[in-house]
C-alpha atoms as a PDB file:
ATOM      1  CA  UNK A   1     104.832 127.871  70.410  1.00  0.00           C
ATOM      2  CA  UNK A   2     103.030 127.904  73.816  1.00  0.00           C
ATOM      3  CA  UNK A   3     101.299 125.232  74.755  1.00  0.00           C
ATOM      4  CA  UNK A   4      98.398 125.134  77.476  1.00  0.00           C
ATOM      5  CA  UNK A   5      99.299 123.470  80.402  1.00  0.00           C
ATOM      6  CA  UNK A   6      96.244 122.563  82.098  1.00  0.00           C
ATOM      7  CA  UNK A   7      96.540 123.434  86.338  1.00  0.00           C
ATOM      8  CA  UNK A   8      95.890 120.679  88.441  1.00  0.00           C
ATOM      9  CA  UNK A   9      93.564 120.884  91.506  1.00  0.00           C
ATOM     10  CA  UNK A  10      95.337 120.767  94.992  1.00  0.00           C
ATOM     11  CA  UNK A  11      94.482 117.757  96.185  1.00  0.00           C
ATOM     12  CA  UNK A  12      92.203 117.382  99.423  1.00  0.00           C
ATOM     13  CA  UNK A  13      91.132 115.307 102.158  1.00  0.00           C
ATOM     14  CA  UNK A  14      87.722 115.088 103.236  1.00  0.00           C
ATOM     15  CA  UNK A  15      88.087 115.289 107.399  1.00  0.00           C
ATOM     16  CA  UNK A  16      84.625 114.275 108.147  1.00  0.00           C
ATOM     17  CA  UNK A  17      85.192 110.602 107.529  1.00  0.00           C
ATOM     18  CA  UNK A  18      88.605 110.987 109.370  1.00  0.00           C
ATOM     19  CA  UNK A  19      86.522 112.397 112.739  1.00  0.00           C
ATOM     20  CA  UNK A  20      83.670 109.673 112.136  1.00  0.00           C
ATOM     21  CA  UNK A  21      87.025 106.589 112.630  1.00  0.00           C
ATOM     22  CA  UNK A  22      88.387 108.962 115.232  1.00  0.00           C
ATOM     23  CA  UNK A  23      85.535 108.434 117.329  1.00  0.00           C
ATOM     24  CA  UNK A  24      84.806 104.855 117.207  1.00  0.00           C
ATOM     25  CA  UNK A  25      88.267 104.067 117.533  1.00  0.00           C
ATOM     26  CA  UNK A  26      87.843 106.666 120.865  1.00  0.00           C
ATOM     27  CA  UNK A  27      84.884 105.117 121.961  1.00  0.00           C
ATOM     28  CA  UNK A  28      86.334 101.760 121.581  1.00  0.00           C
ATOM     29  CA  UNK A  29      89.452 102.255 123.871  1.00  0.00           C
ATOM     30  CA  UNK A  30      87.058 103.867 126.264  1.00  0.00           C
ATOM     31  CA  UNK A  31      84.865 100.854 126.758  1.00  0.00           C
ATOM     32  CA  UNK A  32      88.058  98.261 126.611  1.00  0.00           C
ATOM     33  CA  UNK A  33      90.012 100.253 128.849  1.00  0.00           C
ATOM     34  CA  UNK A  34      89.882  98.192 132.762  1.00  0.00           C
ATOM     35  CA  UNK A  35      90.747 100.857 135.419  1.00  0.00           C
ATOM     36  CA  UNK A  36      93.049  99.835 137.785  1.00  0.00           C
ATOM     37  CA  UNK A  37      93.276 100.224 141.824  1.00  0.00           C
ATOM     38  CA  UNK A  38      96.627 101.113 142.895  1.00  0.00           C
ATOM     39  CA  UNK A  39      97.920  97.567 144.593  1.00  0.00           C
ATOM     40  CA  UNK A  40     100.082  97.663 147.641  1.00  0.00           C
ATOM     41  CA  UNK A  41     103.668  96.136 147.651  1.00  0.00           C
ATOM     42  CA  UNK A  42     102.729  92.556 149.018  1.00  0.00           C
ATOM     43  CA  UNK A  43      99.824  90.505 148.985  1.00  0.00           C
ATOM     44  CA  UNK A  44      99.055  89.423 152.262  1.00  0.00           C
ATOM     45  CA  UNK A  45      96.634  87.224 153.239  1.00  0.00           C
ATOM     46  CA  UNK A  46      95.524  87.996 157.043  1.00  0.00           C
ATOM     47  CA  UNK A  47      94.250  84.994 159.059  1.00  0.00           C
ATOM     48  CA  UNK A  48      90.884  85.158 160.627  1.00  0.00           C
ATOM     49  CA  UNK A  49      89.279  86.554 164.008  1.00  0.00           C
ATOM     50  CA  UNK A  50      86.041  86.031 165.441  1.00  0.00           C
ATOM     51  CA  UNK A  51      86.708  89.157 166.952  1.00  0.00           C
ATOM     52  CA  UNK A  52      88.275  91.366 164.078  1.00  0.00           C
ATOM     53  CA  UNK A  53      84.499  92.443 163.038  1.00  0.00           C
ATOM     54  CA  UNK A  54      84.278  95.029 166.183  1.00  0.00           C
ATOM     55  CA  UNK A  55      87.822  95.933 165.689  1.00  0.00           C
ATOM     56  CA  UNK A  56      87.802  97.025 162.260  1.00  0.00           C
ATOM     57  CA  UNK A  57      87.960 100.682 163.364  1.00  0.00           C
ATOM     58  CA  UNK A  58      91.687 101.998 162.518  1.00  0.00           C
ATOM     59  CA  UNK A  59      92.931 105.470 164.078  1.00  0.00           C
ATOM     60  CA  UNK A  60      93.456 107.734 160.799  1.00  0.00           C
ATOM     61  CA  UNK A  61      96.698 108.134 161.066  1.00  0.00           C
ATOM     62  CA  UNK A  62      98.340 104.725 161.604  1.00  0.00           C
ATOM     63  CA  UNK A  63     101.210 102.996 159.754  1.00  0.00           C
ATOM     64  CA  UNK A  64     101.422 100.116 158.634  1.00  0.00           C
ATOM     65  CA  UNK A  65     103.925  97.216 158.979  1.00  0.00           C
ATOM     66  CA  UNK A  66     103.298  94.250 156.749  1.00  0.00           C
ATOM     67  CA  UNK A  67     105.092  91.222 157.059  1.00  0.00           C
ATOM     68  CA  UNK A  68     105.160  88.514 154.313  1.00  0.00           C
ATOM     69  CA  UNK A  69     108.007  86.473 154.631  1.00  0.00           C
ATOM     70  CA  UNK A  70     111.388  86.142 156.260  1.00  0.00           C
ATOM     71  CA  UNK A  71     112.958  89.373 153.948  1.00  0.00           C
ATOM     72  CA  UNK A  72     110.055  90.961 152.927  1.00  0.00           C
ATOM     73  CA  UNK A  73     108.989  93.463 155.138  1.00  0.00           C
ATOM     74  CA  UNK A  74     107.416  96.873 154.682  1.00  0.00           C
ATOM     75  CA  UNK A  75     107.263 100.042 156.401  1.00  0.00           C
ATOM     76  CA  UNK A  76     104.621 102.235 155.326  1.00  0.00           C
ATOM     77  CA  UNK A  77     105.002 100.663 151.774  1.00  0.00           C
ATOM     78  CA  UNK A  78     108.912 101.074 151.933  1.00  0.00           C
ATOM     79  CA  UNK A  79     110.660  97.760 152.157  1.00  0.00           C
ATOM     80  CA  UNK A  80     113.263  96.994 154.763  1.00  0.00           C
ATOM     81  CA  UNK A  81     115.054  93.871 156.392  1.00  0.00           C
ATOM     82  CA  UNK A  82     114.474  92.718 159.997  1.00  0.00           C
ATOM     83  CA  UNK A  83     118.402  94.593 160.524  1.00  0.00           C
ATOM     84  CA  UNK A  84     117.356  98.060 159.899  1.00  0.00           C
ATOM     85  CA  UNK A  85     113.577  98.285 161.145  1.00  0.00           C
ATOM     86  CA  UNK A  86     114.380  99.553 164.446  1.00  0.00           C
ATOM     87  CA  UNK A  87     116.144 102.615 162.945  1.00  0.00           C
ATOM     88  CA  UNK A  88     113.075 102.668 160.167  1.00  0.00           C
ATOM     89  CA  UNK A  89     110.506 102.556 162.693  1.00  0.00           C
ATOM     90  CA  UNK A  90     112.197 105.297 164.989  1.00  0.00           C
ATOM     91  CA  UNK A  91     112.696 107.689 161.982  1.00  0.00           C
ATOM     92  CA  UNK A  92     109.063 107.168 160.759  1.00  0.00           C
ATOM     93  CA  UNK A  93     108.170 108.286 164.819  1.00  0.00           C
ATOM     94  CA  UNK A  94     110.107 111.412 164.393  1.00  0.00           C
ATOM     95  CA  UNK A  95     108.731 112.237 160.793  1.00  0.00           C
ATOM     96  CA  UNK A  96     105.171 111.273 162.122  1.00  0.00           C
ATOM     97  CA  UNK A  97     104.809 112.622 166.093  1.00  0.00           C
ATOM     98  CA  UNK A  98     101.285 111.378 167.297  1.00  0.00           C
ATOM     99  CA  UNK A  99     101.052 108.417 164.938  1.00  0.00           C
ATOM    100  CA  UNK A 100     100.118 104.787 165.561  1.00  0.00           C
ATOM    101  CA  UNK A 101     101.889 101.764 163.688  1.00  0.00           C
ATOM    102  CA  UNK A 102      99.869  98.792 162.694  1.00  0.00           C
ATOM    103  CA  UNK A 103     100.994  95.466 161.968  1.00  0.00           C
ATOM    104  CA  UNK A 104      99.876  92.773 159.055  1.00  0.00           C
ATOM    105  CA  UNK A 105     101.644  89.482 159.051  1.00  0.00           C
ATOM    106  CA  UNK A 106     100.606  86.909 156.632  1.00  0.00           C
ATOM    107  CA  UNK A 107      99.096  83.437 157.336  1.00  0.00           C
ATOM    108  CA  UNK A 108     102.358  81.849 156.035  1.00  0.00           C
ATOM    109  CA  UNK A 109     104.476  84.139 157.237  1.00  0.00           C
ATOM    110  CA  UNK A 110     107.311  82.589 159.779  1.00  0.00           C
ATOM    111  CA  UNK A 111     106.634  83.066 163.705  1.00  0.00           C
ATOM    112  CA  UNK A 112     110.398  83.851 163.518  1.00  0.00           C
ATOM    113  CA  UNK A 113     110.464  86.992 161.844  1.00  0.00           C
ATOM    114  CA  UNK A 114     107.228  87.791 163.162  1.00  0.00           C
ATOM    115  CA  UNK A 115     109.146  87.975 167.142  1.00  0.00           C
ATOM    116  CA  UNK A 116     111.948  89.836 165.253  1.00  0.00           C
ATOM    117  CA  UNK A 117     109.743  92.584 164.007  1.00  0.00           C
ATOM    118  CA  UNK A 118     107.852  92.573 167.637  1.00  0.00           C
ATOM    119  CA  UNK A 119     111.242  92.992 169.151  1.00  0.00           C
ATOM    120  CA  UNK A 120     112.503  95.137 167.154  1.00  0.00           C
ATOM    121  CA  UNK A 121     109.162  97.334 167.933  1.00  0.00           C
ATOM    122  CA  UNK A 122     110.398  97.108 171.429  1.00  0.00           C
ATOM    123  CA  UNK A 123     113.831  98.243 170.910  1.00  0.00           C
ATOM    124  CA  UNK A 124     111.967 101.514 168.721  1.00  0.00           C
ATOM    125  CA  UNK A 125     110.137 102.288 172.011  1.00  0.00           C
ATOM    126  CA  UNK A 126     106.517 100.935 170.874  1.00  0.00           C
ATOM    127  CA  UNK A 127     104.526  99.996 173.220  1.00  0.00           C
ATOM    128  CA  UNK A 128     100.854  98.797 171.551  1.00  0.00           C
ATOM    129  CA  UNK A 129     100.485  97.385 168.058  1.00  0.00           C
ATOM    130  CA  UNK A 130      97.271  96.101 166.751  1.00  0.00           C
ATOM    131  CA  UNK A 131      97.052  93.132 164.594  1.00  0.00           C
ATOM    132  CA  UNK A 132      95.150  93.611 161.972  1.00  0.00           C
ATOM    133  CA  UNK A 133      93.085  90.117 160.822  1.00  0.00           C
ATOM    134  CA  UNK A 134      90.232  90.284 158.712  1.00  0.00           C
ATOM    135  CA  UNK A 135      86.495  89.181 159.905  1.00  0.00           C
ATOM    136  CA  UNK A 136      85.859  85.431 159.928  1.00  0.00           C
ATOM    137  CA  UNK A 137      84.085  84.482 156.859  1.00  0.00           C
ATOM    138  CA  UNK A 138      85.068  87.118 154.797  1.00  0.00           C
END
């Protein structure tokens, strides 16, 4: 005796419903999503100059040395201690012929480690180093 086994239909899915969530949920990271700027190393929060708003021109190739606190120090956004910046500076010189270094120190950063770095910019053989300070008011 046979008996008639009825087939069964492959299931599907139905896609176009799948695309329409697909695309809100698309649209919705899209409009959520905040972008954001790359931030440097340390915050620093430059005192004020009356004369900083003439000043604000920078050479285009300068380095910068930013000074936060008694051991944190950076190098072209490399830390180092107040020990080994002379032989950071003077390798940064040799990778970099021509260019300038730059110097941020932070309102609340020590006057001691300040006259370490300067000296320690003397021992690298550099003569000028602009401070950079942003324009009163700002």
């Amino acid at each position: 005796m046979r008996f008639y086994t009825k087939r069964r239909k492959m299931p599907s899915i139905t896609v176009v419903s799948l695309i329409d969530i697909l695309a809100i949920l698309l649209i919705f990271f899209i409009v959520t999503t905040t972008f954001r700027e790359k931030l440097p190393q340390l915050q620093i929060n430059l005192p004020e100059s009356k004369s900083a708003a003439t000043a604000t021109t920078e050479p285009k190739k300068a380095i910068l040395l930013q000074i936060k606190g008694p051991e944190q120090i950076t190098l072209d956004n490399k830390p180092v201690t107040p020990a080994t910046l002379p032989a950071a500076i003077k390798e940064v010189q040799r990778a970099n012929p021509g260019c300038s270094i730059s110097m941020q120190a932070d309102k609340e950063a020590p006057f001691g480690t300040v006259v370490t770095v300067l000296d320690a910019l003397q021992v690298a053989g550099v003569k000028n180093v602009p401070a950079v300070a942003k324009p009163l008011g700002k």
